[in-house]
N, C-alpha and C. Protein backbone atom coordinates (compact mmCIF):
# COMPACT_ATOMS: atom_id res chain seq x y z
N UNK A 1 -3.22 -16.49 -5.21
CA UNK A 1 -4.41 -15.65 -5.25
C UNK A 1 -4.73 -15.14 -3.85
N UNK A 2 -5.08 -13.90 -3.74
CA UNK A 2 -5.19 -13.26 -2.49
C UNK A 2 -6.96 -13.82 -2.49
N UNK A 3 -7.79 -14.13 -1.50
CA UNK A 3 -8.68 -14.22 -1.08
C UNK A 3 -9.63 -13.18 -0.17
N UNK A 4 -10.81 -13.03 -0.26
CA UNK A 4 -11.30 -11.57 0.62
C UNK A 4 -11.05 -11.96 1.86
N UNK A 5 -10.96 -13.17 2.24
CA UNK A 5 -10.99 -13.21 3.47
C UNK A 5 -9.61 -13.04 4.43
N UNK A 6 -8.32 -13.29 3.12
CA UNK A 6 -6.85 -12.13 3.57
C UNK A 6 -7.10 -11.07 3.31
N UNK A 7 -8.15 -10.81 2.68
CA UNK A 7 -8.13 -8.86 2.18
C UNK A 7 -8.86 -8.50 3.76
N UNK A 8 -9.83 -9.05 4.29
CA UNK A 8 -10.52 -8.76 5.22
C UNK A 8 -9.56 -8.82 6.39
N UNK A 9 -8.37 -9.66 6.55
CA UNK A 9 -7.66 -9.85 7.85
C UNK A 9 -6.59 -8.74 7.57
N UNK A 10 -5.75 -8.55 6.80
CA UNK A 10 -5.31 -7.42 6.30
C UNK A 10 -6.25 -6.54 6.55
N UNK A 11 -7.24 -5.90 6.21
CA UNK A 11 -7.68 -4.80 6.26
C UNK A 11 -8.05 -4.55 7.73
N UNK A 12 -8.43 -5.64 8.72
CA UNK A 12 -8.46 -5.35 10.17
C UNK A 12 -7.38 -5.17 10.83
N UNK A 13 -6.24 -5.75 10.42
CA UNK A 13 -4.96 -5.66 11.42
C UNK A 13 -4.61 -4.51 11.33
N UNK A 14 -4.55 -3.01 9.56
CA UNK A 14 -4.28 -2.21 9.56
C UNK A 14 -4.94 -1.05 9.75
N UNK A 15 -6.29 -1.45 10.64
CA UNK A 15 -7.36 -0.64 11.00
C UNK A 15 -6.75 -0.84 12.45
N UNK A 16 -6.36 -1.78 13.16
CA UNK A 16 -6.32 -2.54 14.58
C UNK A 16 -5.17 -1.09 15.05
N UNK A 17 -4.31 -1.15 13.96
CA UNK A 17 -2.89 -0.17 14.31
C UNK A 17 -2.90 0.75 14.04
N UNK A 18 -4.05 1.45 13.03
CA UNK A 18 -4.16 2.92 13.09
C UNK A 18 -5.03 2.67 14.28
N UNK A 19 -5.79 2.38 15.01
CA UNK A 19 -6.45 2.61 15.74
C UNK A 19 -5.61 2.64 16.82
N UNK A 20 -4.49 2.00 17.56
CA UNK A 20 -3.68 1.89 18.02
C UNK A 20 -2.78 3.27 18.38
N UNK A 21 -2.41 3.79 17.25
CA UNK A 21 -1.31 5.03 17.24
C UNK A 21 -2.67 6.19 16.90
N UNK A 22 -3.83 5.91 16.77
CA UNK A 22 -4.21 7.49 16.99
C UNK A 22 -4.55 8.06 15.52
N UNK A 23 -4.55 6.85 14.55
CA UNK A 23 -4.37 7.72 12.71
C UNK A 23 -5.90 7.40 12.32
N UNK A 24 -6.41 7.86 11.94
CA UNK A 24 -7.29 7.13 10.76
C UNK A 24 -7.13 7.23 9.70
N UNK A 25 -6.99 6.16 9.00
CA UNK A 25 -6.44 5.95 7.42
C UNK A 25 -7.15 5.57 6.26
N UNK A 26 -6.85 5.43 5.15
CA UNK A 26 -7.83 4.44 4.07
C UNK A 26 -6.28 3.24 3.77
N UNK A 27 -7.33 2.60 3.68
CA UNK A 27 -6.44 0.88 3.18
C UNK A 27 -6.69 0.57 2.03
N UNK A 28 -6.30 -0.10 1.06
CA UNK A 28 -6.28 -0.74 -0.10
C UNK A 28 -5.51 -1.96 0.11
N UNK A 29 -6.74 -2.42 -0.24
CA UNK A 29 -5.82 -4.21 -0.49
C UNK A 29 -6.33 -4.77 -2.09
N UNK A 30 -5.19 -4.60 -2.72
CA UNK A 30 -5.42 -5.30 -4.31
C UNK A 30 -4.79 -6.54 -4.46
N UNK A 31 -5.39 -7.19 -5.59
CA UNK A 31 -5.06 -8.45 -6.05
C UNK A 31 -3.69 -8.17 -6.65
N UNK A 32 -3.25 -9.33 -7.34
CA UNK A 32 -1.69 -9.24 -8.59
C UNK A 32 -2.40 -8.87 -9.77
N UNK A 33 -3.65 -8.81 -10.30
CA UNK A 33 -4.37 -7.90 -11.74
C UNK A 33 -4.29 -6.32 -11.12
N UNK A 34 -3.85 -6.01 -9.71
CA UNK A 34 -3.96 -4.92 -9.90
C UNK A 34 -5.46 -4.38 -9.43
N UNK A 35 -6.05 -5.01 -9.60
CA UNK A 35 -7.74 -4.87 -8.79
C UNK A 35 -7.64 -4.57 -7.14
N UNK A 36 -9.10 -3.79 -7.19
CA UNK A 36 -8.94 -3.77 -6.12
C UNK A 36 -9.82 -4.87 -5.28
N UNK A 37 -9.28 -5.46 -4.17
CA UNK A 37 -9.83 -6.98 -3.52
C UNK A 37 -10.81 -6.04 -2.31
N UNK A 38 -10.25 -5.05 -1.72
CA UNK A 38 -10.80 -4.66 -0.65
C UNK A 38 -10.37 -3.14 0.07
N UNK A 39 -11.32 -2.43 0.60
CA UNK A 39 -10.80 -1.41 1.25
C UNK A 39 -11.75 -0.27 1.83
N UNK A 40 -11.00 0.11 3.20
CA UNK A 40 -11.56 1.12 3.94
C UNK A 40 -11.22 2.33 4.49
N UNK A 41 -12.02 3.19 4.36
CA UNK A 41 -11.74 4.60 4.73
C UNK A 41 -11.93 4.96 6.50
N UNK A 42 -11.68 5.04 7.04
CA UNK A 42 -11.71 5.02 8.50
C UNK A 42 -12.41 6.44 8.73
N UNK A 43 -13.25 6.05 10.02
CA UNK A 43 -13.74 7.20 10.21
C UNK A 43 -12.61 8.62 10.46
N UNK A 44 -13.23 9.56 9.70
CA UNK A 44 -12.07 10.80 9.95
C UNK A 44 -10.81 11.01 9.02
N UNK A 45 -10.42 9.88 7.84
CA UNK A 45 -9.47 9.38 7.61
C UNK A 45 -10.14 10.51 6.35
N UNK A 46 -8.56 11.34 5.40
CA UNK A 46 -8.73 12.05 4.91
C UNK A 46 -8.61 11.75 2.86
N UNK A 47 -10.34 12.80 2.85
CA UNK A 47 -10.21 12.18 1.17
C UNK A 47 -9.45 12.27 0.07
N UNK A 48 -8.30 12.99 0.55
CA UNK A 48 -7.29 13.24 -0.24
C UNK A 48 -6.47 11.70 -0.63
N UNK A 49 -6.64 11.18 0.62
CA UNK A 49 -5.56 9.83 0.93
C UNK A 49 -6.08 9.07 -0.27
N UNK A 50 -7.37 8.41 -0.17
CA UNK A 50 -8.03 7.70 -0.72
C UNK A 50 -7.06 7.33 -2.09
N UNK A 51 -7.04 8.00 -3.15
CA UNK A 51 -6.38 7.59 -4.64
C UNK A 51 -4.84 7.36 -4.05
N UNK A 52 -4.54 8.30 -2.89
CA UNK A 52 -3.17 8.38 -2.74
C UNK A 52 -2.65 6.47 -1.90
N UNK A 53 -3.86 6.15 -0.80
CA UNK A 53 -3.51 4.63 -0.38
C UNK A 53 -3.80 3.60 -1.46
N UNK A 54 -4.60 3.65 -3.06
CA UNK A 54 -4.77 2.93 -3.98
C UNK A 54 -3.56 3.02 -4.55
N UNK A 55 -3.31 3.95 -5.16
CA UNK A 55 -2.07 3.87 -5.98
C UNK A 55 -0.59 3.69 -5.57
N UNK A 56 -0.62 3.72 -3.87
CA UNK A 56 0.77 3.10 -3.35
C UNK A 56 0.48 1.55 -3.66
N UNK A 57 -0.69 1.10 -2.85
CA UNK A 57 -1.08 -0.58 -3.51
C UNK A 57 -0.49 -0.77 -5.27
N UNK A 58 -0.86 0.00 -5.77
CA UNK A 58 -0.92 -0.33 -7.04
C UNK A 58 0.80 -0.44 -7.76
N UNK A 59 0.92 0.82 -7.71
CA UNK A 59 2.74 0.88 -7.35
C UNK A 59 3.07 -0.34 -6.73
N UNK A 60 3.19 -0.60 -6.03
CA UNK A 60 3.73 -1.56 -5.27
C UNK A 60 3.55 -3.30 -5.85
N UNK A 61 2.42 -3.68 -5.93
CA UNK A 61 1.75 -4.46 -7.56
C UNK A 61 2.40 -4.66 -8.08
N UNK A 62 2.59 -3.55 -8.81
CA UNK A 62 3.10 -3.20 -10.59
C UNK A 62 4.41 -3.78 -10.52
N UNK A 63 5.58 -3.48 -9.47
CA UNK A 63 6.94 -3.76 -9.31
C UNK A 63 7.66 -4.56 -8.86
N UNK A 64 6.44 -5.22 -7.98
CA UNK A 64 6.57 -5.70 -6.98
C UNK A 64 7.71 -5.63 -5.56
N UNK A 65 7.60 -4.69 -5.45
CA UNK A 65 8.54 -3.74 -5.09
C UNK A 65 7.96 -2.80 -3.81
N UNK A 66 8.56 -2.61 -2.36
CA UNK A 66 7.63 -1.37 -1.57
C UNK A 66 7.63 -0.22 -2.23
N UNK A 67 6.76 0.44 -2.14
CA UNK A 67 6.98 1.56 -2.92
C UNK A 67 8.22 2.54 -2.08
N UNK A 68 8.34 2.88 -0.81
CA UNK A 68 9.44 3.64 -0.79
C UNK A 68 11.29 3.09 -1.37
N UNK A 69 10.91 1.83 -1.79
CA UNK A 69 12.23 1.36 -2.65
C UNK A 69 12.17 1.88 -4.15
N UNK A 70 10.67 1.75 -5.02
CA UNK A 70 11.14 2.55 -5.96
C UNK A 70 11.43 3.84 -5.85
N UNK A 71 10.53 4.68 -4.56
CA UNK A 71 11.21 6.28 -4.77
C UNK A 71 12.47 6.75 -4.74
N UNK A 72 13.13 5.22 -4.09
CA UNK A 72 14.81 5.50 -4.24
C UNK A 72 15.19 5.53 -6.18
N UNK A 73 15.07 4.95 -6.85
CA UNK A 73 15.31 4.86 -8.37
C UNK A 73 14.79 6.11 -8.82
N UNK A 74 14.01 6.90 -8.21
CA UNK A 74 13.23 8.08 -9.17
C UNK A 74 13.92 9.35 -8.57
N UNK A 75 14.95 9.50 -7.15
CA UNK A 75 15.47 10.84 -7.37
C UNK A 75 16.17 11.10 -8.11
N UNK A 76 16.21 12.49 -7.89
CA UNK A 76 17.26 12.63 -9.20
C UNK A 76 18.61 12.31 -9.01
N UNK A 77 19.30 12.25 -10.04
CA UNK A 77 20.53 11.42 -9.77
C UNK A 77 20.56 10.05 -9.58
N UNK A 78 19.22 9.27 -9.34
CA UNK A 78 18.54 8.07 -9.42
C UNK A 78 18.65 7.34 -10.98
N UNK A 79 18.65 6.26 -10.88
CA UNK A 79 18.98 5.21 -12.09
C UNK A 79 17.79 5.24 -12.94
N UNK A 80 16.07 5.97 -12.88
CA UNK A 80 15.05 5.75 -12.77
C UNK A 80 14.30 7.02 -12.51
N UNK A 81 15.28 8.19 -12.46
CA UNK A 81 15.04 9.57 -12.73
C UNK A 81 13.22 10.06 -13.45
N UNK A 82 12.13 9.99 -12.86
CA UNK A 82 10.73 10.27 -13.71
C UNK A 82 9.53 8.85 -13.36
N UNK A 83 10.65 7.83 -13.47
CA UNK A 83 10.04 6.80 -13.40
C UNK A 83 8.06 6.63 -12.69
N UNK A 84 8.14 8.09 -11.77
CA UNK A 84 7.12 7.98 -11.15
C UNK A 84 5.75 8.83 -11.94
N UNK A 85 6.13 8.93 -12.76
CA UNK A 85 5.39 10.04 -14.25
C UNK A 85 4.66 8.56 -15.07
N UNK A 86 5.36 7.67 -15.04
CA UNK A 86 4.73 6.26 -15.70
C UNK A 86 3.64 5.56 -15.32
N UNK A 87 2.93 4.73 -16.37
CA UNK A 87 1.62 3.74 -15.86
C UNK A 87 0.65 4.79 -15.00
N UNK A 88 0.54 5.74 -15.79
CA UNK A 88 -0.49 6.66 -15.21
C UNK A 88 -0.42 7.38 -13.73
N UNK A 89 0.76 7.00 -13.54
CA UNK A 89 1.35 7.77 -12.45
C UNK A 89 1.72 6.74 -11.04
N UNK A 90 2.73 7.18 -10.67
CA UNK A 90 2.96 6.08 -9.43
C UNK A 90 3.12 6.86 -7.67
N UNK A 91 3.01 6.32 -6.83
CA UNK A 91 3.51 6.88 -5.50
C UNK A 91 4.76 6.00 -5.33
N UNK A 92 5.59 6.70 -4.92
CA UNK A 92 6.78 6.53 -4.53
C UNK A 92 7.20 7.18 -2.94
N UNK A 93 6.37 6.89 -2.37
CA UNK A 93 6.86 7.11 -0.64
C UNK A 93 6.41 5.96 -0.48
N UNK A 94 6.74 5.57 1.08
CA UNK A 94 6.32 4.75 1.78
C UNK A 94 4.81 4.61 2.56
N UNK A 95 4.48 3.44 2.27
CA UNK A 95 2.88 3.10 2.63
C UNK A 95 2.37 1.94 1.43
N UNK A 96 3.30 1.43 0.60
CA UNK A 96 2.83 0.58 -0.32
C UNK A 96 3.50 -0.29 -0.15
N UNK A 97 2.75 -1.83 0.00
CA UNK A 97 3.98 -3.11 0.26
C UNK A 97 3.20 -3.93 -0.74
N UNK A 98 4.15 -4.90 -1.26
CA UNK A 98 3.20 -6.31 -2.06
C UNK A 98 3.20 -7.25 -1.10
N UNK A 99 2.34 -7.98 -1.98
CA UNK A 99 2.28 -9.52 -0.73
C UNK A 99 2.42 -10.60 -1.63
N UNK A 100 2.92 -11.30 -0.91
CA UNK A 100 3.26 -12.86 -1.50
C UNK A 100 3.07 -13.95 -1.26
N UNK A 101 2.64 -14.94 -1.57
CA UNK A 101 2.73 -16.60 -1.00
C UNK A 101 3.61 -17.06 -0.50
N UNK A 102 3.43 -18.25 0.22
CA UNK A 102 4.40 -18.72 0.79
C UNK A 102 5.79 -19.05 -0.42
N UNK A 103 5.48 -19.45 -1.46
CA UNK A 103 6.78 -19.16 -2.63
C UNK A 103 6.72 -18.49 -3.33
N UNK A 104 6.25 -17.20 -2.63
CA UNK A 104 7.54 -15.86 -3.08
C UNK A 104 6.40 -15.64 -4.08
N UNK A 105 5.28 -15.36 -4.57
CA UNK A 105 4.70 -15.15 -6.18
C UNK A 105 3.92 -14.50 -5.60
N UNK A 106 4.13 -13.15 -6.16
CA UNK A 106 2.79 -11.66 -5.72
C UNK A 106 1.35 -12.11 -6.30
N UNK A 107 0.79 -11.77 -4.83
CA UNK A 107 -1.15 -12.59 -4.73
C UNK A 107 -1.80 -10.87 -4.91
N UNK A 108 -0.75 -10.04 -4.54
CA UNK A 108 -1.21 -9.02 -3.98
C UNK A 108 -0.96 -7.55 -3.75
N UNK A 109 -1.51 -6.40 -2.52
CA UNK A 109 -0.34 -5.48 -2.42
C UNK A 109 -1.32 -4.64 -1.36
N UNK A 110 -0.99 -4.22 -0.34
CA UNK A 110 -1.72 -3.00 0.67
C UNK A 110 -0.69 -2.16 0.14
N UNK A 111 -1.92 -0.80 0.40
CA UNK A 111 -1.59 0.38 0.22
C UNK A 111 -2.20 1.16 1.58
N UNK A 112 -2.02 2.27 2.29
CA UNK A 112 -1.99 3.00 3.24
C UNK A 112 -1.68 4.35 3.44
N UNK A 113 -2.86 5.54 3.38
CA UNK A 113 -2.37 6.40 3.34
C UNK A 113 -3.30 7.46 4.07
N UNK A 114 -3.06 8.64 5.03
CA UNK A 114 -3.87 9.28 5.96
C UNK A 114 -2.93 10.12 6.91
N UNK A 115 -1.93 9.15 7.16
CA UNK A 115 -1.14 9.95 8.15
C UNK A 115 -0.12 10.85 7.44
N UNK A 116 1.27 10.66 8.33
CA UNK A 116 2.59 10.87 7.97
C UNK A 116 3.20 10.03 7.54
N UNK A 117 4.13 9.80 6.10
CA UNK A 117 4.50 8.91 5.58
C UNK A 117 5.34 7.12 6.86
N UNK A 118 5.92 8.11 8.38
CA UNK A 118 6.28 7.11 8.33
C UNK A 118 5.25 6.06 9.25
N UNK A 119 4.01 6.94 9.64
CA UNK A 119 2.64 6.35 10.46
C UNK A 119 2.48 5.41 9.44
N UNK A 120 1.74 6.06 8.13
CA UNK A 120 1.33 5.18 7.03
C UNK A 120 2.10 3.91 6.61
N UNK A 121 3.50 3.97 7.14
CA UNK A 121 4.51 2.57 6.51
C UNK A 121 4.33 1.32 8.00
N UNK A 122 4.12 2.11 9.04
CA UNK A 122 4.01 1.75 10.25
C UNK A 122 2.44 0.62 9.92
N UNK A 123 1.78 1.19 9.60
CA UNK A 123 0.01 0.46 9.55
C UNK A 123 0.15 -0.51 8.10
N UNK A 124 1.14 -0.08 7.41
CA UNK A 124 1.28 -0.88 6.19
C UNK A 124 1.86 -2.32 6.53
N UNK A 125 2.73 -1.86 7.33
CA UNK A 125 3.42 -3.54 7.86
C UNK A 125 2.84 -4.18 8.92
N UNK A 126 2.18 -3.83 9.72
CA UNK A 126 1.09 -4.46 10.73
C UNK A 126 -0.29 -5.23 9.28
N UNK A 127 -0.73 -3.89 8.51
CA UNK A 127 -1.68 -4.53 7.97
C UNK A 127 -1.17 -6.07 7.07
N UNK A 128 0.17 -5.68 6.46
CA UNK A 128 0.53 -7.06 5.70
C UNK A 128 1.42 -8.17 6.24
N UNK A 129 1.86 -8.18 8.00
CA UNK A 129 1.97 -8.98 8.72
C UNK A 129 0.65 -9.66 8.55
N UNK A 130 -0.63 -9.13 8.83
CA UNK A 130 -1.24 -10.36 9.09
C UNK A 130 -1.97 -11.54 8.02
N UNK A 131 -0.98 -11.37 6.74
CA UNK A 131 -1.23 -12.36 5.89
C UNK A 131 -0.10 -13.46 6.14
């Protein structure tokens, strides 16, 4: 079980590193139901992102899987061709990671989205280092 108070350290470390490189972002930190545990919009950070840093979390959840690994299955010519048309729709770039316990069992998942896909993967792994 992810706790607010990893949603809260997560959500500072990936505020710590957009703040760092210059981005302002929105964060999502969800539970393994898929809920959302926690999250912030940074000052300046754009409202487009918002559904777009939930639903990499969520994606990412669902598969347990980063999300730029499923966008590999969904090009075309991909094993998984659409795949991103499913469960009400998925993101498939990078900026979505799951999180796990120490044995391996998804508690969780940040999502990250504001910048350029590879800023956003950049603040995604700082934010879920610090669980």
């Amino acid at each position: 079980m992810i706790t607010i108070d990893d949603a809260r350290r997560i959500i500072a470390a990936g505020e710590a590193r957009a703040k760092e490189i210059g981005v302002p972002v929105n964060i999502a930190v969800l539970d393994a139901g898929v809920h959302v545990k926690a999250f912030v919009r940074m000052d300046g950070a754009l409202l487009g992102s918002i559904d777009i840093a939930v639903n990499k979390a969520r994606t990412a959840a669902l598969f347990s899987m980063r999300t730029e690994a499923i966008g590999e299955f969904c090009k075309p010519g991909g094993t998984s061709f659409g795949l991103e048309q499913t469960n009400g729709g998925l993101v498939v770039f990078a900026g979505g990671i799951p999180l796990t316990n120490e044995s391996n069992i998804l508690i969780g998942s940040v999502g990250v989205s504001g910048g350029a896909v590879a800023q956003d993967l950049d603040i995604a792994e700082a934010a879920a280092a610090a669980l």
